[in-house]
N, C-alpha and C. Protein backbone atom coordinates (compact mmCIF):
# COMPACT_ATOMS: atom_id res chain seq x y z
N UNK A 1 -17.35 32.10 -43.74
CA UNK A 1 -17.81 30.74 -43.98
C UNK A 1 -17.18 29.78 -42.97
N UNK A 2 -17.87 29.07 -42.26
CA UNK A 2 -17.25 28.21 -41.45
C UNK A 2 -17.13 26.67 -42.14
N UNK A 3 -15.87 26.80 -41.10
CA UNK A 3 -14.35 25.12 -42.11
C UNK A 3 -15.26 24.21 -41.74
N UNK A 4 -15.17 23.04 -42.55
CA UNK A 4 -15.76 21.92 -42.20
C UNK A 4 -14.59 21.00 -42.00
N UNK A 5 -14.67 19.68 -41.69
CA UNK A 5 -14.06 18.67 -41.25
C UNK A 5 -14.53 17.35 -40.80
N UNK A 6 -14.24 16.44 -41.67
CA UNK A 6 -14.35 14.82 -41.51
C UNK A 6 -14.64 14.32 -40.51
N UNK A 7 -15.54 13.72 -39.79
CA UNK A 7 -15.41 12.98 -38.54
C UNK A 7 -14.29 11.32 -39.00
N UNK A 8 -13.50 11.05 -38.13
CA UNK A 8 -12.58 9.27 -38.52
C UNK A 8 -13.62 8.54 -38.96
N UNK A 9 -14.71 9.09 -37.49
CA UNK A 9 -15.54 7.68 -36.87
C UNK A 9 -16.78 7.50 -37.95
N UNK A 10 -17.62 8.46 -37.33
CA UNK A 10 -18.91 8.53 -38.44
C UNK A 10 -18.53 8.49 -40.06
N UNK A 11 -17.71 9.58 -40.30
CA UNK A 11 -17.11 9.81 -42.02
C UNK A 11 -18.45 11.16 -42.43
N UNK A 12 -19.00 11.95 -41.83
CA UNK A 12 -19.37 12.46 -42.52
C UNK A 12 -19.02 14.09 -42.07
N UNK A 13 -19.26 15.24 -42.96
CA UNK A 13 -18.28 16.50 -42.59
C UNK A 13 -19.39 17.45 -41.80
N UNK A 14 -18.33 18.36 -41.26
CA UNK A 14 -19.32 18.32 -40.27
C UNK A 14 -18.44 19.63 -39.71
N UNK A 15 -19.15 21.50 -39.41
CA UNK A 15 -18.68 22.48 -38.78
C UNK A 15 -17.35 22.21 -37.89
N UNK A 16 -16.17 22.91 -38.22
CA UNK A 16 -15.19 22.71 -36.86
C UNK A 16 -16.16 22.71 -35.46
N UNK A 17 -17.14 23.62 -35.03
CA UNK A 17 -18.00 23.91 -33.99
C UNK A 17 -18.03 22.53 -32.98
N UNK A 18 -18.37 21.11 -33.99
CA UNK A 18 -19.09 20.01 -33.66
C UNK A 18 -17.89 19.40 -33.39
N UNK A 19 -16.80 19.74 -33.08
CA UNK A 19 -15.27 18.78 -32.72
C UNK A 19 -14.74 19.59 -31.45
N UNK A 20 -14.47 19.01 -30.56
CA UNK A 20 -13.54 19.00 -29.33
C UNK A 20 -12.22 19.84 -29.93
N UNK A 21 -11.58 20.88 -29.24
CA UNK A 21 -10.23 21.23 -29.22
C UNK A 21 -8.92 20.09 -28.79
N UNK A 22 -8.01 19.92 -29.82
CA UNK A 22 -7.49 18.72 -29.61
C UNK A 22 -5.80 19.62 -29.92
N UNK A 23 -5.10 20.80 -29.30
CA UNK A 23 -3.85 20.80 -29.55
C UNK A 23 -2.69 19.82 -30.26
N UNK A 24 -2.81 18.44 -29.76
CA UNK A 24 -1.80 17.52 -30.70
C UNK A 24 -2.31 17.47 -31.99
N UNK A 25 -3.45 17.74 -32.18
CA UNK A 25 -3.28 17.44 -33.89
C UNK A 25 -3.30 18.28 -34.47
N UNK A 26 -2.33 18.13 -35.95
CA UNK A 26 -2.31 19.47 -37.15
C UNK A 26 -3.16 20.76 -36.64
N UNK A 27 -4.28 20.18 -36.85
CA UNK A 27 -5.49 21.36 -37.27
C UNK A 27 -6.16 22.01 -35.65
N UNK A 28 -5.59 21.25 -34.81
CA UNK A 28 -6.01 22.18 -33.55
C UNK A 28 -7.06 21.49 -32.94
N UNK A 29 -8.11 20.01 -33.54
CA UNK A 29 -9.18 20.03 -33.45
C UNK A 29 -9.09 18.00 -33.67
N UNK A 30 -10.29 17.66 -32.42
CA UNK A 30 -10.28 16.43 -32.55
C UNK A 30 -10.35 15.48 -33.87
N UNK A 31 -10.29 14.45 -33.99
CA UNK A 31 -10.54 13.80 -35.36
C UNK A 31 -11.90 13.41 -35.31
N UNK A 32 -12.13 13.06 -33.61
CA UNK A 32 -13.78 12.74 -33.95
C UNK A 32 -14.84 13.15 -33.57
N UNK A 33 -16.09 13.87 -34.13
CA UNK A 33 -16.80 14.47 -33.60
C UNK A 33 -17.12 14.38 -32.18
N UNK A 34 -17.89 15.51 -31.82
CA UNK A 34 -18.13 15.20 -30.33
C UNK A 34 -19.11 14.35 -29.97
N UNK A 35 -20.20 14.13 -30.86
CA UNK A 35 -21.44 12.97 -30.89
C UNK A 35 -20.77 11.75 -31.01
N UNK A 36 -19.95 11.43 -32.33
CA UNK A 36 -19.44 10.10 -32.09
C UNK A 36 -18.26 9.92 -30.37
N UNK A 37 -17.80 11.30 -29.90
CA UNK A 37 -17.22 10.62 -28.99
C UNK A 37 -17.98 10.37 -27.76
N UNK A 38 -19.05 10.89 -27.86
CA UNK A 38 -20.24 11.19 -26.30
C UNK A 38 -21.16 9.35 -26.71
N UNK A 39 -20.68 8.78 -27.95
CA UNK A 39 -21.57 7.62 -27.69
C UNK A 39 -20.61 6.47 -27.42
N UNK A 40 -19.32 6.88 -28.11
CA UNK A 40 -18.10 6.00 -27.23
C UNK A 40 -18.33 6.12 -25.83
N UNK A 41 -18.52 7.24 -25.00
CA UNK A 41 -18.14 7.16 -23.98
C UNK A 41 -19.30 6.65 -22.99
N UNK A 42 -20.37 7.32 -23.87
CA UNK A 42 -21.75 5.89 -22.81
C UNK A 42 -21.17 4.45 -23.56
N UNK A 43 -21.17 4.37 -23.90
CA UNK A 43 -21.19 2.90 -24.31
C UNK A 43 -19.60 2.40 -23.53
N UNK A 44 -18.33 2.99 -23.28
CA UNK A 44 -17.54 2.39 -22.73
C UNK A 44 -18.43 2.45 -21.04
N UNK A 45 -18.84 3.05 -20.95
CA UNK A 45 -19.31 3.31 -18.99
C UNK A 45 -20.05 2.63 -18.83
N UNK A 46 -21.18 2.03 -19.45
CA UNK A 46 -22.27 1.02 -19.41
C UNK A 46 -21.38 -0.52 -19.88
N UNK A 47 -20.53 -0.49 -20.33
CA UNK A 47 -19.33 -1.82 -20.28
C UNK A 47 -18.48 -2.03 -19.07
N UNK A 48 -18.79 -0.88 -18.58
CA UNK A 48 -17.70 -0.32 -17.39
C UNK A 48 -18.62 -1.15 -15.97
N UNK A 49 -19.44 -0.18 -16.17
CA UNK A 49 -20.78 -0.59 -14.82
C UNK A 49 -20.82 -2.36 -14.71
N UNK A 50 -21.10 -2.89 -15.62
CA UNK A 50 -21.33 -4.37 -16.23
C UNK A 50 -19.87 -5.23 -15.18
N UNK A 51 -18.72 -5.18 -16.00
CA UNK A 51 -17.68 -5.57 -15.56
C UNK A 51 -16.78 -4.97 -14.51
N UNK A 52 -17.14 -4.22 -13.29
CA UNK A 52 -16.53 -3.20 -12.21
C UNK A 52 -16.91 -4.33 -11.13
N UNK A 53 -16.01 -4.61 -10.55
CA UNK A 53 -15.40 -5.33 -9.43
C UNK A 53 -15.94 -4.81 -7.95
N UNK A 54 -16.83 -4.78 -7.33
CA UNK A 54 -17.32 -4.05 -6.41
C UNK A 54 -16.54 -4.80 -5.01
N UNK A 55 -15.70 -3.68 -4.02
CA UNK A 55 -15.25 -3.97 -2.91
C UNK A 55 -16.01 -4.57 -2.25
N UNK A 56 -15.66 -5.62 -1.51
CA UNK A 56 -16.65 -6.26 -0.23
C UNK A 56 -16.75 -5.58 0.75
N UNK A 57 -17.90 -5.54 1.57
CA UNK A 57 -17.76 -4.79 3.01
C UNK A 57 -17.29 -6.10 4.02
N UNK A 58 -16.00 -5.78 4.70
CA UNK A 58 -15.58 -6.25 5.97
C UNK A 58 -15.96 -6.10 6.93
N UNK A 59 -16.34 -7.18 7.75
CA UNK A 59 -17.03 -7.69 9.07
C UNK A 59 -16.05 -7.99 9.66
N UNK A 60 -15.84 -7.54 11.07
CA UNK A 60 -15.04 -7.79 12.11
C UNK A 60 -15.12 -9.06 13.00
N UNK A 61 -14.82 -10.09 12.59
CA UNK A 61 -15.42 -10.98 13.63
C UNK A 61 -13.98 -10.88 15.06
N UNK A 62 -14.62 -10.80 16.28
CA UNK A 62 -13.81 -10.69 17.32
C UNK A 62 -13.64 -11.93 17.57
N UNK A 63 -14.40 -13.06 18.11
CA UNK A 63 -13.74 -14.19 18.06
C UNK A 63 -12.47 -14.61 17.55
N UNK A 64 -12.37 -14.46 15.81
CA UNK A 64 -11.54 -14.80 15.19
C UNK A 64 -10.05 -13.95 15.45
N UNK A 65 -10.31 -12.72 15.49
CA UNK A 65 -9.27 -12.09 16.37
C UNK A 65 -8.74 -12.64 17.32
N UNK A 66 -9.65 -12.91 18.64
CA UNK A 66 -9.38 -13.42 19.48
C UNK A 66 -8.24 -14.61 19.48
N UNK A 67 -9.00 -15.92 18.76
CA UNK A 67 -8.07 -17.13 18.56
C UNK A 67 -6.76 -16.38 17.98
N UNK A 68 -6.61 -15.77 17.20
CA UNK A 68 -5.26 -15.23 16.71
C UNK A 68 -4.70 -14.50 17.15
N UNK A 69 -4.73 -14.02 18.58
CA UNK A 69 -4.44 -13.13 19.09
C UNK A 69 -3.63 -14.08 20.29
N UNK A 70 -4.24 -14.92 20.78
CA UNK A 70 -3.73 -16.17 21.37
C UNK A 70 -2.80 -17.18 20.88
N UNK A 71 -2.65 -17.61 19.63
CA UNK A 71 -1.80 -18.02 18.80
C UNK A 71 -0.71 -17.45 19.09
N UNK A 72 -0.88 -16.24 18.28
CA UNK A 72 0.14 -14.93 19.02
C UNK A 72 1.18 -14.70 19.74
N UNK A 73 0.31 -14.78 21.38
CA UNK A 73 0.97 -14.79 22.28
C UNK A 73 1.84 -16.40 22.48
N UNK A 74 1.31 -17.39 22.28
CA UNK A 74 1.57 -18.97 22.43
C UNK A 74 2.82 -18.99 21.70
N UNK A 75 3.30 -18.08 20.38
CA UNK A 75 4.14 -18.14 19.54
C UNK A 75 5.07 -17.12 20.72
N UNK A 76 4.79 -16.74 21.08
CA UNK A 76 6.07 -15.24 21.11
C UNK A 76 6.54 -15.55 23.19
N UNK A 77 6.16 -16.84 23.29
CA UNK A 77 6.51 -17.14 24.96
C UNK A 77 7.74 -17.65 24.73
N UNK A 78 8.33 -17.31 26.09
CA UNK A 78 9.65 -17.03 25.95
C UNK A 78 10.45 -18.42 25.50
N UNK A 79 10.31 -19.65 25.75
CA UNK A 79 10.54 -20.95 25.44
C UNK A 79 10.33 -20.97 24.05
N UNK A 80 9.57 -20.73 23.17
CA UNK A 80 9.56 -20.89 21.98
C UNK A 80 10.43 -19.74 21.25
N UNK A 81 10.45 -18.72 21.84
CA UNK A 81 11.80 -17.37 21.25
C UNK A 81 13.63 -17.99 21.44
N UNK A 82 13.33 -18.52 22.58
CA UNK A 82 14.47 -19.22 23.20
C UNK A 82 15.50 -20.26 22.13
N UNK A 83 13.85 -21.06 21.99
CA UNK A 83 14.13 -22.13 21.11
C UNK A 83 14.66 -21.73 19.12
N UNK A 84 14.24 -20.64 18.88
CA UNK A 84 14.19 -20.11 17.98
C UNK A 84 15.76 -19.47 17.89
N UNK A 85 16.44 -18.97 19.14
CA UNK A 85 17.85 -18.39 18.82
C UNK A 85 18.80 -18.86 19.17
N UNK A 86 18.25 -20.19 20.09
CA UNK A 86 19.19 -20.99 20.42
C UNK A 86 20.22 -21.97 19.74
N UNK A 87 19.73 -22.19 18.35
CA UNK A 87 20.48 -22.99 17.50
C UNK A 87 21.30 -21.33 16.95
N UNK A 88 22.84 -21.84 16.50
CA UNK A 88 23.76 -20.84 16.50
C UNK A 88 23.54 -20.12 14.47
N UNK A 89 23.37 -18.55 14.85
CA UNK A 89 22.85 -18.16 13.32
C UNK A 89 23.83 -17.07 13.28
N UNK A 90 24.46 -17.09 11.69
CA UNK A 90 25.07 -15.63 11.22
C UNK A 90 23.70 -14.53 11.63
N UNK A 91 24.05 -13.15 11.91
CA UNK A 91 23.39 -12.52 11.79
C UNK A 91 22.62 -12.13 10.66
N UNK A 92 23.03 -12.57 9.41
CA UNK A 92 22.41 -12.53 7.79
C UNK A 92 20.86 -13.83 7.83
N UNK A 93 21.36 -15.00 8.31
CA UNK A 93 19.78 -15.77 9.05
C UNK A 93 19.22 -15.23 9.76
N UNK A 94 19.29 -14.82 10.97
CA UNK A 94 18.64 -14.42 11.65
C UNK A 94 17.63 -13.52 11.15
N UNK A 95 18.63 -12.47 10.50
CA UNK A 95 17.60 -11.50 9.69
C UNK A 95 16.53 -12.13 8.67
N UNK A 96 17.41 -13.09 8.30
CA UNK A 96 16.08 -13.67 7.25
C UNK A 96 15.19 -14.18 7.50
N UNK A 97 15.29 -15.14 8.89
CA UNK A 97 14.69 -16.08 9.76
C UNK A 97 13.58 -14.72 10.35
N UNK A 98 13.50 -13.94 10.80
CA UNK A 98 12.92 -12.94 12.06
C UNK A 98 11.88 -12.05 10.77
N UNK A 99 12.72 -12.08 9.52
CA UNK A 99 11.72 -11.09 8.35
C UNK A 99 10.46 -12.27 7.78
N UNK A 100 11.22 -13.49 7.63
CA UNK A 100 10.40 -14.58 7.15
C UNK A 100 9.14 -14.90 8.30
N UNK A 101 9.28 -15.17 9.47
CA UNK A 101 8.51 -14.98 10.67
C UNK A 101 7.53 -14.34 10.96
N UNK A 102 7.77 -12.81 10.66
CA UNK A 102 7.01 -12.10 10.64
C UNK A 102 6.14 -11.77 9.42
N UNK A 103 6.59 -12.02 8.50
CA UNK A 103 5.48 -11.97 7.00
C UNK A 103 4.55 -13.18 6.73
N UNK A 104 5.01 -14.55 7.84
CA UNK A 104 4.52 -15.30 7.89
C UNK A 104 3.01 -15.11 8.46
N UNK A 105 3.30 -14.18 9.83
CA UNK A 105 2.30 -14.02 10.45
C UNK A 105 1.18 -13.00 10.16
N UNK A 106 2.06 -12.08 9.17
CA UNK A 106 1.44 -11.00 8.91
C UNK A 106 0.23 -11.30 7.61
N UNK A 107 0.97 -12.37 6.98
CA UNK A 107 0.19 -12.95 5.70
C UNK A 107 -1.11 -13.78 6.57
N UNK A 108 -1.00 -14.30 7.28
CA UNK A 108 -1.99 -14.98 7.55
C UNK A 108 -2.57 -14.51 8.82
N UNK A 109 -2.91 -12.48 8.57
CA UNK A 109 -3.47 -11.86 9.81
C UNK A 109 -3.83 -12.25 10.97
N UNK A 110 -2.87 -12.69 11.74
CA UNK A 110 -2.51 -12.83 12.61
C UNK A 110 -1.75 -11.33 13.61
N UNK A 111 -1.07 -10.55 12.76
CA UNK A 111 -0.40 -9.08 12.57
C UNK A 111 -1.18 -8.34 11.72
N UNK A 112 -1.74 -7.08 12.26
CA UNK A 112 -2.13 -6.20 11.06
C UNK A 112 -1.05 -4.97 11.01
N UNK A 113 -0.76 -4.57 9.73
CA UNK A 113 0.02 -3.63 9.79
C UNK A 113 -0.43 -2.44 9.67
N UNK A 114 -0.54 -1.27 10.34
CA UNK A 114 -0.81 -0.36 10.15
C UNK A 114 -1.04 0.83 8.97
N UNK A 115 -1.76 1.66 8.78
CA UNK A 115 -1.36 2.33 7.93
C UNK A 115 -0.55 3.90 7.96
N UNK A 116 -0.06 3.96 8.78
CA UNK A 116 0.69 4.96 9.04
C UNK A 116 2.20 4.77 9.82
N UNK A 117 2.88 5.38 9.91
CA UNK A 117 4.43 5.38 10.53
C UNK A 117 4.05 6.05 11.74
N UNK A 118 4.37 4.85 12.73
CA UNK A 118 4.35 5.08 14.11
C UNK A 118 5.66 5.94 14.67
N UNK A 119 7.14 6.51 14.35
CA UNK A 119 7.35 7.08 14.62
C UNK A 119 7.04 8.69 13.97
N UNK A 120 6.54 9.12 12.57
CA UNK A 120 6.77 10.35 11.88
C UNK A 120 4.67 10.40 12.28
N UNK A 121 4.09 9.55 12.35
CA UNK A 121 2.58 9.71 12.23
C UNK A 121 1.87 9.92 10.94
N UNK A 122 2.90 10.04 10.06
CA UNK A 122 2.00 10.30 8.33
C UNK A 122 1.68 8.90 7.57
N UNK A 123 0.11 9.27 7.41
CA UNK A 123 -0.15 7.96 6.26
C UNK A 123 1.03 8.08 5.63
N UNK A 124 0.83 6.62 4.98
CA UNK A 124 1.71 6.11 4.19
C UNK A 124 1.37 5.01 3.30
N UNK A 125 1.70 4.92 2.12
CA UNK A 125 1.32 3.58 1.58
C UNK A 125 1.85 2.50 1.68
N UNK A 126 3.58 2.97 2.02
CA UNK A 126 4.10 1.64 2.05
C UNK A 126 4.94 1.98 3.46
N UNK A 127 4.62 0.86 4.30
CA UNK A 127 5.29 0.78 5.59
C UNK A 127 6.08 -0.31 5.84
N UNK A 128 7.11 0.10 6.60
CA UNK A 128 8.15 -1.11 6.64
C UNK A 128 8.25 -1.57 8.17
N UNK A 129 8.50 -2.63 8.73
CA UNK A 129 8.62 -3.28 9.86
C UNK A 129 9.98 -3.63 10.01
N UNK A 130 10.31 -2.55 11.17
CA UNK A 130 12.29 -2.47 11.63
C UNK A 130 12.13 -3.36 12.48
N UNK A 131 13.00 -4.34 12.77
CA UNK A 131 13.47 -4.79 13.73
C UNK A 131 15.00 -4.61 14.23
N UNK A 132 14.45 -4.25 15.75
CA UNK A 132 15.89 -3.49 16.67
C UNK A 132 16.63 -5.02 16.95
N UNK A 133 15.89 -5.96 17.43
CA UNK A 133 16.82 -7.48 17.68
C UNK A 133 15.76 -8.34 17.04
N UNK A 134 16.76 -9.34 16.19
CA UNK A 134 16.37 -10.34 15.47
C UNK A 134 15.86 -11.91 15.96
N UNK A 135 15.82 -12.07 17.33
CA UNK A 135 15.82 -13.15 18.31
C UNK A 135 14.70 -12.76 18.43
N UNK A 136 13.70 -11.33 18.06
CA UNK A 136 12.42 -11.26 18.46
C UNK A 136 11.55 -10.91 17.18
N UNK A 137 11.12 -11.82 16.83
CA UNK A 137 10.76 -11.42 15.04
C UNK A 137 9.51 -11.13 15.22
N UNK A 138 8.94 -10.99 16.29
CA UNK A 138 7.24 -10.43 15.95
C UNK A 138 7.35 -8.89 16.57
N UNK A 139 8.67 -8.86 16.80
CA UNK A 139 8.33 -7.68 18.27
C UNK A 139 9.46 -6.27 17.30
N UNK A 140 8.35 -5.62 16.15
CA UNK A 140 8.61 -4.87 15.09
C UNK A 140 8.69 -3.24 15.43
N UNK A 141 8.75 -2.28 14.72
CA UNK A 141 8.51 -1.03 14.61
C UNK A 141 8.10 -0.61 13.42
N UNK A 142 6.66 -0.28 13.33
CA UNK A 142 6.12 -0.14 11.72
C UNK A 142 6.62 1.74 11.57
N UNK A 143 7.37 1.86 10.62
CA UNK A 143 8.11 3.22 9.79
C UNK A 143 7.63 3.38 8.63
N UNK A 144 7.80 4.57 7.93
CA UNK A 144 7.89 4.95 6.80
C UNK A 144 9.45 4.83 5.98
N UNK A 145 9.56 5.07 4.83
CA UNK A 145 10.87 4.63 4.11
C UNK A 145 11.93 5.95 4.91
N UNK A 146 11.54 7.39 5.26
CA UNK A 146 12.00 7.77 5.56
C UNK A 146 13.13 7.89 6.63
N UNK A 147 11.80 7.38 8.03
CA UNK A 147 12.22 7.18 8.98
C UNK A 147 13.09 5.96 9.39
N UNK A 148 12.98 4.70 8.31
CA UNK A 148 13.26 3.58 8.47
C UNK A 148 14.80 3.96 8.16
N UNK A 149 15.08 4.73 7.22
CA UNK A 149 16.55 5.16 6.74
C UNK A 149 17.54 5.91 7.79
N UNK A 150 16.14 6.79 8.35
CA UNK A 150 17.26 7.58 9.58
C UNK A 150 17.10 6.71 11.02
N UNK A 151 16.71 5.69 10.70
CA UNK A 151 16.52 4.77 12.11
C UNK A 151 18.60 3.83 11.88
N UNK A 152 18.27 3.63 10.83
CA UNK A 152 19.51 2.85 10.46
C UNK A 152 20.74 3.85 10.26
N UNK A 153 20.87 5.01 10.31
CA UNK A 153 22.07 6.11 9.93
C UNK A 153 22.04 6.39 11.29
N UNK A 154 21.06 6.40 12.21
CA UNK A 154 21.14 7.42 13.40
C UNK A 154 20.88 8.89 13.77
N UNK A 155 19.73 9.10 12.54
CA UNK A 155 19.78 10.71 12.53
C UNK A 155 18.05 11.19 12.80
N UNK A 156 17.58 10.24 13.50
CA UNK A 156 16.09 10.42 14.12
C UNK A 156 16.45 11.74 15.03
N UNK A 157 15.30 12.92 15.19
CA UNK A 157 15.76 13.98 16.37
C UNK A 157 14.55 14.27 16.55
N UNK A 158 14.82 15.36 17.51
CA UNK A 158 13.65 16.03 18.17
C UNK A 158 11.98 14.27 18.45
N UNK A 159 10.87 14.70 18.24
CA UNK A 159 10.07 14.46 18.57
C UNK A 159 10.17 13.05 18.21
N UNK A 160 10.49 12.36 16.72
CA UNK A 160 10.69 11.46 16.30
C UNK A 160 11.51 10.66 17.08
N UNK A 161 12.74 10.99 17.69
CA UNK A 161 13.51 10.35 18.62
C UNK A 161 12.63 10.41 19.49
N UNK A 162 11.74 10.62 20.25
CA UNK A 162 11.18 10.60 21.50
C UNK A 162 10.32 9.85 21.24
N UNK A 163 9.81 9.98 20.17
CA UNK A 163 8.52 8.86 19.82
C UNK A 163 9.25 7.08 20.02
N UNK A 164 10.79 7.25 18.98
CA UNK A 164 11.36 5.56 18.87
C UNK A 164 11.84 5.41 20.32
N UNK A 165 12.34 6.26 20.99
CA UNK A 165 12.74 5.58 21.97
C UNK A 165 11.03 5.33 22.93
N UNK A 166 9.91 6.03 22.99
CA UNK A 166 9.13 5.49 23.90
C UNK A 166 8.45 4.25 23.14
N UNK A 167 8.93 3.80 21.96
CA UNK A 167 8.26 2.49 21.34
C UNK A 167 9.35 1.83 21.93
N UNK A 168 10.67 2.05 21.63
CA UNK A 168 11.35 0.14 21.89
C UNK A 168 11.12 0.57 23.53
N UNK A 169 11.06 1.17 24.68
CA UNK A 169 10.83 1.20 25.66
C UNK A 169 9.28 0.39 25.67
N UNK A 170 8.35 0.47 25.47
CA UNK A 170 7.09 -0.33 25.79
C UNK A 170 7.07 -1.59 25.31
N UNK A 171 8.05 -2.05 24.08
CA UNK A 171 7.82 -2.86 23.00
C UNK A 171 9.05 -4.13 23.51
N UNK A 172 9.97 -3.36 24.54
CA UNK A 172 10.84 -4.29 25.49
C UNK A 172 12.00 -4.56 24.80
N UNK A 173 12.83 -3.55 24.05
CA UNK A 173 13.85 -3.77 23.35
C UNK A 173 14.70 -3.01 23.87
């Protein structure tokens, strides 16, 4: 004879057959039938479809690059860097001054940050921007948490060292 069992939802009894395998509970077996849960689940997805946030597609405008790319450079000439380290800073400002600078610019894409670690080459989700001297706050090295750690201990080797040193070599540090 096959067991019967309560649905929560509907309330009416109904073959174990007609219930989902559910290990956490007592009896081995969902509380709610599989019909009442197959109409929960259209009905949450058609609530779903309704209220789902659809990504925009991004357009490249080059112009706008352009002007900000010029900005850019207008910011990072040597008279205005000059002017920037010339008033006398603990090295604890500076750092704050050169991190603030650059998130400034980065917030208002002007800087895009990459998505990968330019010395290790692996995506990454979260990338960090080293700076080797603080008198140059746009002029960064985008890392991973890894590399950013052995940049600061000194224990970059093989290929990775060859990679940081041919960045601050192009990057003028």
């Amino acid at each position: 004879m096959d067991k019967l069992k309560r649905c929560r939802k509907c309330k009416e009894e109904k073959s174990l057959t007609k219930f989902y395998k559910n290990k956490n509970h007592k009896d081995g077996f969902d509380s709610k039938c599989k019909q009442c849960i197959s109409a929960y689940n259209k009905l949450k997805y058609e609530i779903y479809k309704k209220v789902a946030i659809k990504k925009p597609v991004i357009k490249v405008d080059i112009d706008l690059i352009r002007e900000k790319r010029e900005l850019f450079d207008k910011f990072c000439s040597e008279k205005n860097m000059n002017d920037i380290v010339s008033k006398k800073m603990s090295l604890q400002e500076m750092h704050i001054k050169s991190r603030n600078t650059f998130y400034n610019y980065l917030n208002s894409g002007i800087l895009i940050k990459p998505d990968k670690c330019s010395i290790c080459r692996k995506p990454n989700k979260k990338i960090f921007a080293h700076h080797e001297d603080y008198s140059k706050p746009l002029v960064v090295i985008y890392c991973c948490l890894e590399c950013h750690k052995n940049i600061h201990n000194n224990k970059l080797k093989g290929k990775n060292l060859e990679r940081f040193n041919k960045i601050k070599l192009y990057s003028g540090l």
